[in-house]
C-alpha atoms as a PDB file:
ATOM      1  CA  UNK A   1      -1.302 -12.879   5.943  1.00  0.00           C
ATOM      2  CA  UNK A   2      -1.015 -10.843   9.063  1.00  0.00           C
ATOM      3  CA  UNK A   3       1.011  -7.431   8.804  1.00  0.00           C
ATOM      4  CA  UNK A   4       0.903  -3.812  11.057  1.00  0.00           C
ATOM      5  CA  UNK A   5       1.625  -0.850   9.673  1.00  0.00           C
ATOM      6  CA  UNK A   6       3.889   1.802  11.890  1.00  0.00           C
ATOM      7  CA  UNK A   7       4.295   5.146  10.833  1.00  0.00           C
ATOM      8  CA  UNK A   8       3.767   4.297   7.291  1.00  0.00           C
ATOM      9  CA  UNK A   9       5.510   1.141   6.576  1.00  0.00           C
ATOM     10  CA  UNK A  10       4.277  -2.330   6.528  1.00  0.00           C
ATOM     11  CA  UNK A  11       5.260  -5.255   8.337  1.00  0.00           C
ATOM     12  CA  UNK A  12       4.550  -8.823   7.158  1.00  0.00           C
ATOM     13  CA  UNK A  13       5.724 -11.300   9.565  1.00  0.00           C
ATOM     14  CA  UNK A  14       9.389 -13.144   8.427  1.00  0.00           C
ATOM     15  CA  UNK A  15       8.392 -16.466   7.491  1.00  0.00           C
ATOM     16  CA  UNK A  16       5.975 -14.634   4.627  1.00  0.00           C
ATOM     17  CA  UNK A  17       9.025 -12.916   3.321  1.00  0.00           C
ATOM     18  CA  UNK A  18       9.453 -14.076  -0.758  1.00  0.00           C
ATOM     19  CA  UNK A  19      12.321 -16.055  -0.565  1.00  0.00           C
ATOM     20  CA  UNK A  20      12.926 -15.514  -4.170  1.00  0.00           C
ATOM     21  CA  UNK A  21      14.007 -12.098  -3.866  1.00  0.00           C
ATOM     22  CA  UNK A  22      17.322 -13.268  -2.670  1.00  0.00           C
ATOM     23  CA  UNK A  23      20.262 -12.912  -5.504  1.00  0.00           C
ATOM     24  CA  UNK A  24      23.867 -13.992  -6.142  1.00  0.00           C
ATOM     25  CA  UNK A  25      26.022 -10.779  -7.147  1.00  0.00           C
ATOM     26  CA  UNK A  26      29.210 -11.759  -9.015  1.00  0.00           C
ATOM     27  CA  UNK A  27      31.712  -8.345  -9.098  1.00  0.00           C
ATOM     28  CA  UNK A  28      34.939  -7.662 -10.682  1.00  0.00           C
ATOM     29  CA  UNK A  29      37.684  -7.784  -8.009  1.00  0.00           C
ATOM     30  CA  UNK A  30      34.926  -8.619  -4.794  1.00  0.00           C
ATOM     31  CA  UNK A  31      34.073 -11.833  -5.448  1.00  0.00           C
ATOM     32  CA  UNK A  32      30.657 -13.473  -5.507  1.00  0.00           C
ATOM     33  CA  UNK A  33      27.790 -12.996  -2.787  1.00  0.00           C
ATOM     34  CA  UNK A  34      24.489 -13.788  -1.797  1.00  0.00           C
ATOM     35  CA  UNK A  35      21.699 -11.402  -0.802  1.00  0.00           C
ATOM     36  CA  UNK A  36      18.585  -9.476  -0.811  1.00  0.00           C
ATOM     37  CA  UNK A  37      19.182  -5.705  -3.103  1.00  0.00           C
ATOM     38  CA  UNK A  38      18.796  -2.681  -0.791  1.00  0.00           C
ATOM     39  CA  UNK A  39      19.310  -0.504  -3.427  1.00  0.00           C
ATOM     40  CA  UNK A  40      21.405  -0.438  -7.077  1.00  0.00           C
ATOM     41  CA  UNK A  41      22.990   2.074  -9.509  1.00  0.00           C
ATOM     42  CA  UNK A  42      23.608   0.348 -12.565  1.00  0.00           C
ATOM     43  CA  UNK A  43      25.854   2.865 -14.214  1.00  0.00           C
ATOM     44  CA  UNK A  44      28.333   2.618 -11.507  1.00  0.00           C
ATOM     45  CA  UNK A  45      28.161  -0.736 -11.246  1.00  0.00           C
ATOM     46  CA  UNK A  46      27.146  -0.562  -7.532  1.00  0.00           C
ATOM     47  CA  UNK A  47      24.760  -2.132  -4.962  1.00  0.00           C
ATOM     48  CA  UNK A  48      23.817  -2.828  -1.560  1.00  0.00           C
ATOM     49  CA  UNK A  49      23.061  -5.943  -0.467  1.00  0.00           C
ATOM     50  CA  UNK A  50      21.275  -6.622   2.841  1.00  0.00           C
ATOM     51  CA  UNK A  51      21.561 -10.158   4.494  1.00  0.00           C
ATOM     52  CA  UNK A  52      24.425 -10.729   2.435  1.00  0.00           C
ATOM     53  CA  UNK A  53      26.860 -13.513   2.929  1.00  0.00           C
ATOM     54  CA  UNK A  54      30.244 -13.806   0.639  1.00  0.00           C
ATOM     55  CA  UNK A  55      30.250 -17.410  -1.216  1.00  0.00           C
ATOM     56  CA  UNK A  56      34.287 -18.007  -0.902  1.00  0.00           C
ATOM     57  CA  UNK A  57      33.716 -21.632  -2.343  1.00  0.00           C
ATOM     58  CA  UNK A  58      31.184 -24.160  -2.970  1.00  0.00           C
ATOM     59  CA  UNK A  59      31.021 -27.639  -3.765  1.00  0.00           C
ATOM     60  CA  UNK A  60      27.755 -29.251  -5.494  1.00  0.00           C
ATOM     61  CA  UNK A  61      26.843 -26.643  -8.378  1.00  0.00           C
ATOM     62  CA  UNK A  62      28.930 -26.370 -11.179  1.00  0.00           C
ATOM     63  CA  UNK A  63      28.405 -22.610 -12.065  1.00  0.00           C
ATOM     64  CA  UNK A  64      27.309 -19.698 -10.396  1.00  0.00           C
ATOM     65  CA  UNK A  65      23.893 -20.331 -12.844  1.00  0.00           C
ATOM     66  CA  UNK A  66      23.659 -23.701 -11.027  1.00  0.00           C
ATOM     67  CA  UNK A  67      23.927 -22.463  -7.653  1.00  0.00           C
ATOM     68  CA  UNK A  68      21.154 -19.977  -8.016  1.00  0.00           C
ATOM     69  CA  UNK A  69      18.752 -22.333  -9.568  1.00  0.00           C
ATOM     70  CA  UNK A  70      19.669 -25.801  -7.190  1.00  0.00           C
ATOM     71  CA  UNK A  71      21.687 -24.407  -4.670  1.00  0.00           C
ATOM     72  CA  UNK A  72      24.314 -26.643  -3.437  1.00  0.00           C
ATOM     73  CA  UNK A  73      24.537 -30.748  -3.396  1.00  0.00           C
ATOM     74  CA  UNK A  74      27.398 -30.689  -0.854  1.00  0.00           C
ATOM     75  CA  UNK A  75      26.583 -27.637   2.149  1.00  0.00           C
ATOM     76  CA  UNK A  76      29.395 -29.204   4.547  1.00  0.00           C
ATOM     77  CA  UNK A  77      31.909 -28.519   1.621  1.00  0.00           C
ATOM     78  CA  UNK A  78      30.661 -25.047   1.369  1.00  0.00           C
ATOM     79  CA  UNK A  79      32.827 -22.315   2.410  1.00  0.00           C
ATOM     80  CA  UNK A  80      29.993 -19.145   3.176  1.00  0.00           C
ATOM     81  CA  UNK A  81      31.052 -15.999   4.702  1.00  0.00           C
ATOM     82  CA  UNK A  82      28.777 -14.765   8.186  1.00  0.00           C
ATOM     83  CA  UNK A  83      26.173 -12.951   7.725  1.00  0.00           C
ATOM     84  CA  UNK A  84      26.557  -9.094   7.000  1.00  0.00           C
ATOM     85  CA  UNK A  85      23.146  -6.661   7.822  1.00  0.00           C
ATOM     86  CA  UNK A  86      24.395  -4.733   5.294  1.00  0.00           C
ATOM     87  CA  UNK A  87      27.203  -4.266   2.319  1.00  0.00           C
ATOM     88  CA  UNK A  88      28.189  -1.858  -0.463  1.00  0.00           C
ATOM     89  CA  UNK A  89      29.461  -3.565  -3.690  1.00  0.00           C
ATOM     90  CA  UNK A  90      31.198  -2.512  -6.188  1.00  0.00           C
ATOM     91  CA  UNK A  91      31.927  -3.503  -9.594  1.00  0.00           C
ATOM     92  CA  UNK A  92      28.929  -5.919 -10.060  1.00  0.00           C
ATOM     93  CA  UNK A  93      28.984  -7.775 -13.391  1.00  0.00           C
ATOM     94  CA  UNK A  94      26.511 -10.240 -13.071  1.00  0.00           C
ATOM     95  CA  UNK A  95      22.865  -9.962 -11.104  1.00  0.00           C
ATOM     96  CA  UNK A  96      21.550 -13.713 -10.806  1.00  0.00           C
ATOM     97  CA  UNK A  97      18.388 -14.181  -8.998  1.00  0.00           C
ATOM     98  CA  UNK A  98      17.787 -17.422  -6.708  1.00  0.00           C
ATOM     99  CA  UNK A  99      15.182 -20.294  -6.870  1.00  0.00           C
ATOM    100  CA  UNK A 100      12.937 -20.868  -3.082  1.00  0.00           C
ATOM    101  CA  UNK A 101      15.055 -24.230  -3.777  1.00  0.00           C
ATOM    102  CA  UNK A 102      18.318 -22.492  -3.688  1.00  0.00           C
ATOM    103  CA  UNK A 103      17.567 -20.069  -1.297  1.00  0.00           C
ATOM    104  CA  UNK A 104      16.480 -22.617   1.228  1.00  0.00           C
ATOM    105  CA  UNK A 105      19.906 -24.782   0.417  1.00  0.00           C
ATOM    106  CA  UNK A 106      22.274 -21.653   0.719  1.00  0.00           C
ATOM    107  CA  UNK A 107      20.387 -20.645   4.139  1.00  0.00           C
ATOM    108  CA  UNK A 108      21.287 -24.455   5.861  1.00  0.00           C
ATOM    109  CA  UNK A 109      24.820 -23.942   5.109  1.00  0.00           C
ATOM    110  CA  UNK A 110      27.184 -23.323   8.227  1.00  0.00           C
ATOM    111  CA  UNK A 111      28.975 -19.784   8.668  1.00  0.00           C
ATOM    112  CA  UNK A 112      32.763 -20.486   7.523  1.00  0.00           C
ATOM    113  CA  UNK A 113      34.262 -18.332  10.231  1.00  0.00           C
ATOM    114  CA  UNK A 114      38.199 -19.218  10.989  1.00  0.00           C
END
């Protein structure tokens, strides 16, 4: 794999990125979303997500569980929010991470914008 390092950090070009990384956050009064972990403090319940989107509603998994590991059956019935850089959440009960499958599945489904 190709990568440059600039002042210290390494880059590794997109398409080598581990898919996998990518997790589905379910929080107390925030809902559920989708997204790589910036950072996390587990004894406030808190994290940032980066790439995050919010899953409002989605048709084709039964559970959350489901989702993660299959991703969706139905992505046109699939309400996902845009795409954030970057998002604080609080209140996170429930860490699941996603399958290359899922992740892949999640990614083709249209922004639900109104």
């Amino acid at each position: 794999m190709k990568e440059i390092v600039v002042d210290g950090i390494r880059y590794v070009p997109e398409s080598k990125i581990n898919l996998s990384a990518m997790v589905i956050v379910r929080t107390v009064h925030a809902g559920v979303h989708y997204g790589r972990i910036k950072s996390r403090v587990p004894s406030e319940g808190r994290l940032v997500l980066e790439q995050s989107r919010r899953l409002w509603s989605w048709n084709g998994a039964a559970s959350l569980s489901e989702l993660a590991l299959r991703g969706v059956r139905n992505p046109d019935e699939c309400r996902f929010s845009v795409r954030l850089p970057e998002i604080e959440v609080l209140g996170v009960i429930e860490i699941i991470p996603c399958s290359d499958e899922a992740v892949n599945l999640i990614e083709e489904v249209e922004e639900w914008t109104a």
